[in-house]
C-alpha atoms as a PDB file:
ATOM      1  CA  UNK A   1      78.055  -7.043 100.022  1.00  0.00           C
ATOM      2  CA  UNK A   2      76.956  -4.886 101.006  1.00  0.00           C
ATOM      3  CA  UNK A   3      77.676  -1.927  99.853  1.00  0.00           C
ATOM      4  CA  UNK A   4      78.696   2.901  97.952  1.00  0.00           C
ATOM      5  CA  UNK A   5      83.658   9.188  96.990  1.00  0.00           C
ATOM      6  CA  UNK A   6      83.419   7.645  93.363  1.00  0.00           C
ATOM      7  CA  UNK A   7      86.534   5.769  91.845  1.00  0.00           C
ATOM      8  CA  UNK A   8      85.076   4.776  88.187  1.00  0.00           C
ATOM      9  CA  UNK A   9      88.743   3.596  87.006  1.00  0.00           C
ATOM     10  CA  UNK A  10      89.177   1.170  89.934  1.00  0.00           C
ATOM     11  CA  UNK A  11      85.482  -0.136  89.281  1.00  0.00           C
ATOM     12  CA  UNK A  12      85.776  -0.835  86.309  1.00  0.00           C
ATOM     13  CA  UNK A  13      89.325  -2.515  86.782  1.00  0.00           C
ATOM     14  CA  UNK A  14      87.838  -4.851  89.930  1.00  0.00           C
ATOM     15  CA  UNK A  15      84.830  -5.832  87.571  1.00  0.00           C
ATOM     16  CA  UNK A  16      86.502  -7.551  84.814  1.00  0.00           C
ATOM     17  CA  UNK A  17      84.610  -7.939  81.930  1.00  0.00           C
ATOM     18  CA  UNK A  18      81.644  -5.543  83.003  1.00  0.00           C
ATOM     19  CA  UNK A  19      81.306  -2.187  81.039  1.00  0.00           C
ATOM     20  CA  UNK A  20      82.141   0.675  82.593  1.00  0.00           C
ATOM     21  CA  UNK A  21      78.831   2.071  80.150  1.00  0.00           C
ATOM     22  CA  UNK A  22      75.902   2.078  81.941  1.00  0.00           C
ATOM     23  CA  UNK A  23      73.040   0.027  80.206  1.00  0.00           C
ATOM     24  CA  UNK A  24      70.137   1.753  78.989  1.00  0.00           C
ATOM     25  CA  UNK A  25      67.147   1.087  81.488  1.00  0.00           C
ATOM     26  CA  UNK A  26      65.488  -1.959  81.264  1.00  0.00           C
ATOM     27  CA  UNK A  27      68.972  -3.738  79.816  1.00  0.00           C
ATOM     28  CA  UNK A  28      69.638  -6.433  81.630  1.00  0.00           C
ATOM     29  CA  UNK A  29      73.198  -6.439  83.066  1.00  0.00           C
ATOM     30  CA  UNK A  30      75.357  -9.504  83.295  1.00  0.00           C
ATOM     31  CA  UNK A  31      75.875 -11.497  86.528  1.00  0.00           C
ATOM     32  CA  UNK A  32      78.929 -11.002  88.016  1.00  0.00           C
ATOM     33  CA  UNK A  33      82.041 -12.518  85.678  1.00  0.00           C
ATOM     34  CA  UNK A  34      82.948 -15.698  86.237  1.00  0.00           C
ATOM     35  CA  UNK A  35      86.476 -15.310  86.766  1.00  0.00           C
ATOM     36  CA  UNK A  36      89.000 -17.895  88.002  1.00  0.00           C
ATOM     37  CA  UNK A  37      87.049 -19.151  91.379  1.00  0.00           C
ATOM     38  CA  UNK A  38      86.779 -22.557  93.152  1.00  0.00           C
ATOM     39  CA  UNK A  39      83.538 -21.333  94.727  1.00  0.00           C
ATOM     40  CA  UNK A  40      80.230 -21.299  92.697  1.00  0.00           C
ATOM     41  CA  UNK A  41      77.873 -20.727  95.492  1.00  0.00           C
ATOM     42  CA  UNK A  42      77.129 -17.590  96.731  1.00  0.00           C
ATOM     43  CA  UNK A  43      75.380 -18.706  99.684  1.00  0.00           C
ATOM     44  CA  UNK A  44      78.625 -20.348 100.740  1.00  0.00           C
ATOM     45  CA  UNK A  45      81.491 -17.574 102.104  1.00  0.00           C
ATOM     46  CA  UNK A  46      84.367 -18.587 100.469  1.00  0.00           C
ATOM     47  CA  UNK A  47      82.356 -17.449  97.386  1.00  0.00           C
ATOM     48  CA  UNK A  48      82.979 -13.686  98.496  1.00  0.00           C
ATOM     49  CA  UNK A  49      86.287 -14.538 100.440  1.00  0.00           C
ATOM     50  CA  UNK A  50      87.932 -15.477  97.139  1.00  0.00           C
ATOM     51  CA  UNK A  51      86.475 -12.188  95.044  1.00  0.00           C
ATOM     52  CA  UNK A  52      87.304  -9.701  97.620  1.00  0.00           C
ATOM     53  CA  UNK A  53      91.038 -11.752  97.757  1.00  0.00           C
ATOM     54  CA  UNK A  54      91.168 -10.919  93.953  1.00  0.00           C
ATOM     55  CA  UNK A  55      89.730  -7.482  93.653  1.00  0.00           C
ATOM     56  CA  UNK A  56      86.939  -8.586  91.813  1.00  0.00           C
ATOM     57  CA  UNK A  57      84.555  -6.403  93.441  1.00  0.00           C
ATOM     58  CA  UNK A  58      82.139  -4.295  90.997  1.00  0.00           C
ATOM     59  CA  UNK A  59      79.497  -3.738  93.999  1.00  0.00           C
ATOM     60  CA  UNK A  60      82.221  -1.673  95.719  1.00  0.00           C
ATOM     61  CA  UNK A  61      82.179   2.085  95.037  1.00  0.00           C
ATOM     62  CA  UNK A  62      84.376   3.185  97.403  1.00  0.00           C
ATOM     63  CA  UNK A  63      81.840   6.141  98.260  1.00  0.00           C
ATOM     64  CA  UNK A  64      78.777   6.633 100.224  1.00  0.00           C
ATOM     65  CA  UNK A  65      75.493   6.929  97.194  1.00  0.00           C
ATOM     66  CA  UNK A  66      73.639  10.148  97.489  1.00  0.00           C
ATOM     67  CA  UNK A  67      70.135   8.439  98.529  1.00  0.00           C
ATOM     68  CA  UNK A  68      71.517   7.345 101.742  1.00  0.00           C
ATOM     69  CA  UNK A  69      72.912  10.572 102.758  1.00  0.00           C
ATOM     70  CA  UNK A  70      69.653  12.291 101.879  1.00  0.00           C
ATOM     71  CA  UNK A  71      67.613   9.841 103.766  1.00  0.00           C
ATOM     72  CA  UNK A  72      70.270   9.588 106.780  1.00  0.00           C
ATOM     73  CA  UNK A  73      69.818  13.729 106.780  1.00  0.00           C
ATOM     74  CA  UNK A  74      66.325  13.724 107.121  1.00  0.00           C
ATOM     75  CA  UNK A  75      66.481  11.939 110.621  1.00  0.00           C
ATOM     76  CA  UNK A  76      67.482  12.400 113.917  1.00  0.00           C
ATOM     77  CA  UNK A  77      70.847   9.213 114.301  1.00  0.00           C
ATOM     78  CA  UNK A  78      69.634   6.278 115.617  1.00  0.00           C
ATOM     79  CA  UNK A  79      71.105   2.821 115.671  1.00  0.00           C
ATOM     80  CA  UNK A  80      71.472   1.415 112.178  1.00  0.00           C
ATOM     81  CA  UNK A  81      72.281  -2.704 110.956  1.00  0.00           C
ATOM     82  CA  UNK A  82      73.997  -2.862 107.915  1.00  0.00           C
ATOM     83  CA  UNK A  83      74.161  -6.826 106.813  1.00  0.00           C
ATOM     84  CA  UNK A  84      75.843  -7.948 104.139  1.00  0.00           C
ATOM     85  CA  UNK A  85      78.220  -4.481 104.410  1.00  0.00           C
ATOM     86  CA  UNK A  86      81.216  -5.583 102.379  1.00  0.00           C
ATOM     87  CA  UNK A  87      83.506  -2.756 102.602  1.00  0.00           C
ATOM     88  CA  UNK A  88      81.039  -0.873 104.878  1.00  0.00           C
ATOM     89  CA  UNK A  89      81.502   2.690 103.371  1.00  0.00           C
ATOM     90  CA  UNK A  90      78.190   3.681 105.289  1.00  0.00           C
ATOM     91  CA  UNK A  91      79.412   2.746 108.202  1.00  0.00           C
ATOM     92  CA  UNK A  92      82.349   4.861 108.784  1.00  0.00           C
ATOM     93  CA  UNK A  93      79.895   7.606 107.658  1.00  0.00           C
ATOM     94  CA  UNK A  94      77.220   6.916 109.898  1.00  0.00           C
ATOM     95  CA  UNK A  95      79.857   6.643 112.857  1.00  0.00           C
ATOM     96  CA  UNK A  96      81.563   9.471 112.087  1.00  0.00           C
ATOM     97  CA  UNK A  97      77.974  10.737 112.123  1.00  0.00           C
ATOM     98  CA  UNK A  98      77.312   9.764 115.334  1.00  0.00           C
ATOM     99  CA  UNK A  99      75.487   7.314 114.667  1.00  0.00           C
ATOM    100  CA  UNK A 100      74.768   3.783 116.658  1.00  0.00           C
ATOM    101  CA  UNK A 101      75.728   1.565 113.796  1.00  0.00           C
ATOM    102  CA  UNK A 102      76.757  -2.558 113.659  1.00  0.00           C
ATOM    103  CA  UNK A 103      78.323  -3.932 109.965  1.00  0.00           C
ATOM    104  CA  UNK A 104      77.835  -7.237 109.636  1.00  0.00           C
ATOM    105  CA  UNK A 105      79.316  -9.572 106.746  1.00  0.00           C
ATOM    106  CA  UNK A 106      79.588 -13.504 106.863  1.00  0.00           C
ATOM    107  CA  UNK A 107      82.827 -13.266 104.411  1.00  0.00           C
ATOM    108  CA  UNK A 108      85.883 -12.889 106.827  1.00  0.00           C
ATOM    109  CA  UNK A 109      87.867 -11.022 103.507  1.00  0.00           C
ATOM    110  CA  UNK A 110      84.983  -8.330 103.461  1.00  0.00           C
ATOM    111  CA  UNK A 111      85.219  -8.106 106.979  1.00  0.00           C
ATOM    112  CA  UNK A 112      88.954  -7.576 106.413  1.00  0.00           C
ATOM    113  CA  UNK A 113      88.559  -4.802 104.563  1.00  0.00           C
ATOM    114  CA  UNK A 114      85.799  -3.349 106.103  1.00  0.00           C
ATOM    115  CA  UNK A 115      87.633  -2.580 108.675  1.00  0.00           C
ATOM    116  CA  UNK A 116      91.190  -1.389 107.380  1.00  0.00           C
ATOM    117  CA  UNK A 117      89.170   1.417 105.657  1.00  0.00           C
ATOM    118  CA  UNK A 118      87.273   1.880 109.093  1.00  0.00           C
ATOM    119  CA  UNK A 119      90.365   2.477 111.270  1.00  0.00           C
ATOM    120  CA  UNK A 120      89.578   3.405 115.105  1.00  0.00           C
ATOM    121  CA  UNK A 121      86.004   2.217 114.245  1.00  0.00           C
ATOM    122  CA  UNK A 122      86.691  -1.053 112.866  1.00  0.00           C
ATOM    123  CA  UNK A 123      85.287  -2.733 115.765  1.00  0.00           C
ATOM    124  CA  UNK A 124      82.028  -1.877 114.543  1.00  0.00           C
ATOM    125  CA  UNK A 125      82.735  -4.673 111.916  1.00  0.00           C
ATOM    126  CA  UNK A 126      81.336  -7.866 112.683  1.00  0.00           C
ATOM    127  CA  UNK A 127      81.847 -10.994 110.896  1.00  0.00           C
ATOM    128  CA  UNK A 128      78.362 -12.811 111.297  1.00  0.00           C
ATOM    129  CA  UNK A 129      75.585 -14.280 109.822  1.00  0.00           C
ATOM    130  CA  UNK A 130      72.489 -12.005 109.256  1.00  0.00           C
ATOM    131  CA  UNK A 131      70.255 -14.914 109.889  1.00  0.00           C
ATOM    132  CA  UNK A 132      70.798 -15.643 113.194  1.00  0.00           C
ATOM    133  CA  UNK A 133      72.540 -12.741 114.442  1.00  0.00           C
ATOM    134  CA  UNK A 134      71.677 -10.767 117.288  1.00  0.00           C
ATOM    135  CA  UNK A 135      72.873  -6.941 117.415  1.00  0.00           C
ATOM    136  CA  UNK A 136      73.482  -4.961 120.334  1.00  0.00           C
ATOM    137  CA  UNK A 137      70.721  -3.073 120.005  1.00  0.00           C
ATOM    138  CA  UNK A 138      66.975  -2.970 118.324  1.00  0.00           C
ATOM    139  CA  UNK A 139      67.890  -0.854 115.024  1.00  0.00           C
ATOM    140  CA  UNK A 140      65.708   1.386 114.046  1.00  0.00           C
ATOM    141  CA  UNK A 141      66.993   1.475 110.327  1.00  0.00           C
ATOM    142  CA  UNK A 142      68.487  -1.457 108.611  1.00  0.00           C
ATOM    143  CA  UNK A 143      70.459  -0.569 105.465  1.00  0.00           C
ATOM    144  CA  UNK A 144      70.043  -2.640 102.743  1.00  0.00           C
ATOM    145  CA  UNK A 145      72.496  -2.534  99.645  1.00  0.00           C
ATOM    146  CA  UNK A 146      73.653  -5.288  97.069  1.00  0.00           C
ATOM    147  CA  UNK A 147      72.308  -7.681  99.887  1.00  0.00           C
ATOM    148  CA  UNK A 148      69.341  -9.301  98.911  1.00  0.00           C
ATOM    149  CA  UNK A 149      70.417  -9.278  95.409  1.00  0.00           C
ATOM    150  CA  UNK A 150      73.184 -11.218  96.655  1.00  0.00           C
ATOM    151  CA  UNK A 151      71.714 -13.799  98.845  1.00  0.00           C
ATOM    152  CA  UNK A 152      70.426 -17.226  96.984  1.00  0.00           C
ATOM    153  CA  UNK A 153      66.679 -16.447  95.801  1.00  0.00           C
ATOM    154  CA  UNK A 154      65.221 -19.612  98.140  1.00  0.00           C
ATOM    155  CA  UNK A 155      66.265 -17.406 101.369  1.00  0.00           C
ATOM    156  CA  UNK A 156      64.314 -14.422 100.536  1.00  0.00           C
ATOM    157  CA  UNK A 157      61.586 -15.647 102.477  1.00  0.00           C
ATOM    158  CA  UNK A 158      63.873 -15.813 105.423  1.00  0.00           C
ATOM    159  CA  UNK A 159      65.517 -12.920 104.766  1.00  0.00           C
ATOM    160  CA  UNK A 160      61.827 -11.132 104.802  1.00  0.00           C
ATOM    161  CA  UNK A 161      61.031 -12.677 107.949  1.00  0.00           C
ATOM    162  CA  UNK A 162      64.262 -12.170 109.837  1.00  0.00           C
ATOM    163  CA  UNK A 163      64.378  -8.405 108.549  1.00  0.00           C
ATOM    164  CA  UNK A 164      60.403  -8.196 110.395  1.00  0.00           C
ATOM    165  CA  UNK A 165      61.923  -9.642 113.641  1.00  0.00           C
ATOM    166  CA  UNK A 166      64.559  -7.482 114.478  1.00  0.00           C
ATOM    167  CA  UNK A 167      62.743  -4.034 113.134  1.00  0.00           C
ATOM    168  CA  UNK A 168      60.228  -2.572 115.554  1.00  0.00           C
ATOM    169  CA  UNK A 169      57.354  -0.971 114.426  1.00  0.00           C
ATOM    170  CA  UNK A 170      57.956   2.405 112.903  1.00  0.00           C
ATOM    171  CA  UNK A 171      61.677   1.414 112.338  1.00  0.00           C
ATOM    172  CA  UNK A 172      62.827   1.313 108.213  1.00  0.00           C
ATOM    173  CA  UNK A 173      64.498  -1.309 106.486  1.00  0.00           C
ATOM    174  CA  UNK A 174      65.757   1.246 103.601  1.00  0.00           C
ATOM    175  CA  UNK A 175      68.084   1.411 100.904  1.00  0.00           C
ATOM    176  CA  UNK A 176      68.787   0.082  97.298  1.00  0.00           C
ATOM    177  CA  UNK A 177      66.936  -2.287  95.547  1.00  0.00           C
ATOM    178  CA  UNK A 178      67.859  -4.312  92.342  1.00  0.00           C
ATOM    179  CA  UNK A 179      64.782  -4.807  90.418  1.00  0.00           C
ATOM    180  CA  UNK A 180      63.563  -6.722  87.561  1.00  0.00           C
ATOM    181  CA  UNK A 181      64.484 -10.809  87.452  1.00  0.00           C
ATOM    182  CA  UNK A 182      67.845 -12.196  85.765  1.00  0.00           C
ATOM    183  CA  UNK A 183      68.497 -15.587  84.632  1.00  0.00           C
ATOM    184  CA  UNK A 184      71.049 -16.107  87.213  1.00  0.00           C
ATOM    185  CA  UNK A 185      73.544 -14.056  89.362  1.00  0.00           C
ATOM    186  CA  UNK A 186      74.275 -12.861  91.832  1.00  0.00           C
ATOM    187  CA  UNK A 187      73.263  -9.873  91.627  1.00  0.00           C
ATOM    188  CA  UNK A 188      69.922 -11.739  91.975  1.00  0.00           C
ATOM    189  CA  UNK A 189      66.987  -9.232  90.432  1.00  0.00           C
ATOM    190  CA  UNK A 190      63.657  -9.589  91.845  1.00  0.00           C
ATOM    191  CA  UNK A 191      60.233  -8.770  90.074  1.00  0.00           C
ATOM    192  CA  UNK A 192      59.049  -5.418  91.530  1.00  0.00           C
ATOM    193  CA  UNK A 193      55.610  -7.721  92.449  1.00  0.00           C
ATOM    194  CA  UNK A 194      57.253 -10.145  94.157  1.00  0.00           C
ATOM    195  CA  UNK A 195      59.460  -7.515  96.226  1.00  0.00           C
ATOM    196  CA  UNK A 196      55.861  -6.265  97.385  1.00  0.00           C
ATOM    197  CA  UNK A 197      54.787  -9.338  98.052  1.00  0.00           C
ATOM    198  CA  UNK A 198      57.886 -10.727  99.942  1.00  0.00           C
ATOM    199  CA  UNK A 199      57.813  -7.266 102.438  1.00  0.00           C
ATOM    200  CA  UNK A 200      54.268  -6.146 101.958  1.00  0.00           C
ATOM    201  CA  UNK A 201      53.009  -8.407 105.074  1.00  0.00           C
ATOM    202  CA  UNK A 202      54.956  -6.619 107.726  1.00  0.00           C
ATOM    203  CA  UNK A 203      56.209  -3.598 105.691  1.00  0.00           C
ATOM    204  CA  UNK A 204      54.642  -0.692 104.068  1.00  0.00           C
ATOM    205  CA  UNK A 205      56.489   1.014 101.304  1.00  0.00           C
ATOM    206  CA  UNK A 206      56.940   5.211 102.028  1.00  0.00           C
ATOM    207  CA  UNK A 207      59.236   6.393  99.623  1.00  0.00           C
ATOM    208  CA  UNK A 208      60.441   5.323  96.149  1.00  0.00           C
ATOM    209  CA  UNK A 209      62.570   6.924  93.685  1.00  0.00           C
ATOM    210  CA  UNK A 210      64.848   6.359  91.129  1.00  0.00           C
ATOM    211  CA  UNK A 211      69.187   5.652  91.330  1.00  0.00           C
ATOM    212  CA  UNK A 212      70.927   8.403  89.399  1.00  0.00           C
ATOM    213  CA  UNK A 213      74.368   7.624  90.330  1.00  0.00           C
ATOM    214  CA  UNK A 214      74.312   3.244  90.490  1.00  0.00           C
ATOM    215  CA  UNK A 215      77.469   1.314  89.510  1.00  0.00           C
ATOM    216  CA  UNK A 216      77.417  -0.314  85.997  1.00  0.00           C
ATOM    217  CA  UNK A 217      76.439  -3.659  87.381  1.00  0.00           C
ATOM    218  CA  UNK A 218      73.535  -2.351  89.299  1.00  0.00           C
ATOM    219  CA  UNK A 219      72.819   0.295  86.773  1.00  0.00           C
ATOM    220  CA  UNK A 220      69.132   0.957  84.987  1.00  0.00           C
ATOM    221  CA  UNK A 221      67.994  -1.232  87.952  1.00  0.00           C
ATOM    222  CA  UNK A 222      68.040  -0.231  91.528  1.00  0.00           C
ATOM    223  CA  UNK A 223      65.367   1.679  92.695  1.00  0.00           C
ATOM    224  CA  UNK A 224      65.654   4.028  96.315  1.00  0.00           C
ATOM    225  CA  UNK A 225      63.099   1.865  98.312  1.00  0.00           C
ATOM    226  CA  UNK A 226      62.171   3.037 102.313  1.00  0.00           C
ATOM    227  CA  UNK A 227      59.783   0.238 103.835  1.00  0.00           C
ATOM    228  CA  UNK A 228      58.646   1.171 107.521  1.00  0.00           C
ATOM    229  CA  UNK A 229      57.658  -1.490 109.632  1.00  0.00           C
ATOM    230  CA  UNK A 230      53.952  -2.004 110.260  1.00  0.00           C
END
């Protein structure tokens, strides 16, 4: 759901019971509320449908996160996949950019409001499954954010293997990571060992820093990951 100009008010309003506080590192923050929702199963999209029809979106920043527009600076544009976008912040900046750039999102309310807040480039909005779609191009960079962690954690396998198909060699899946395992979610965290191990056959890891400006329910956990295909 892809996905990060800062509105900390509005956050906090959207995520309910979540502190607007961010936890001290190594805390582990709370799934997301459970709110008054039919759907329970965030590998179904009526599960997102119904949060983004009540405003109960913490993941959503309403900005574009500092680590992606320091790693977007330090390359030439070339076409980027965001899956999973939600209100696809990135991709308005990317466009704008002039960069080649596809948004996907299975939940037809992110997709809604991906592309209000897109305008003239709100056809870059699809609404699709990552799994079996097929972009208009071979990206060279795939953006992840608040995706994996929001995917069920059986399809990480696929989601390894379908990121490994559609990257060519040299081309980065790159973006935020939420680290460290939860009892339940979503956001899903994933050991840092099994990340490696879930990528490290068709990925190797190039850069890796810390997240200085993460929401409060991805807070004291994402790490800045860049994994270039082998």
């Amino acid at each position: 759901m892809t996905s990060e100009t800062k509105k900390p008010d509005a956050a906090a309003q959207a995520a309910g019971d979540a502190s607007p506080t961010a936890p001290a590192a190594g805390a582990t923050p709370a799934a997301l509320p459970a709110g008054n929702f039919a759907s329970r199963d965030p590998g179904d999209a009526s599960f997102w449908d119904e949060r983004f029809e009540q405003g109960h979106i913490p993941w959503d920043s309403a900005r574009v996160p500092d680590a992606f527009a320091a790693f977007a600076a330090r390359r030439t544009p070339c076409p980027v996949l965001i899956p999973g976008c939600g209100s696809a912040y990135e991709a308005h900046w990317l466009a704008r950019a002039g960069w080649p750039v596809r948004a996907i999102d299975f939940s037809a309310q992110a997709v809604e409001a991906a592309r209000r807040q897109l305008g003239e480039d709100a056809l870059l909005v699809e609404q699709a499954d990552f799994f079996t779609y097929a972009p208009p191009f071979v990206p060279q960079w795939i953006y992840e954010r608040a995706f994996l962690c929001a995917i069920p954690p059986s399809r990480r396998a696929d989601y390894a293997r379908r990121m490994a198909e559609l990257l060519p060699p040299g081309g980065f899946l790159a973006g935020f990571f939420y680290v460290g395992a939860t009892p339940k979610g979503p956001p899903f965290g994933i050991e840092r060992a099994d990340l490696d191990a879930l990528l490290s056959p068709h990925f190797e890891l190039v850069e890796d820093a810390p997240v200085a400006d993460s929401l409060p329910v991805f807070a004291g956990r994402e790490r800045w990951l860049a994994w270039r295909r082998s």
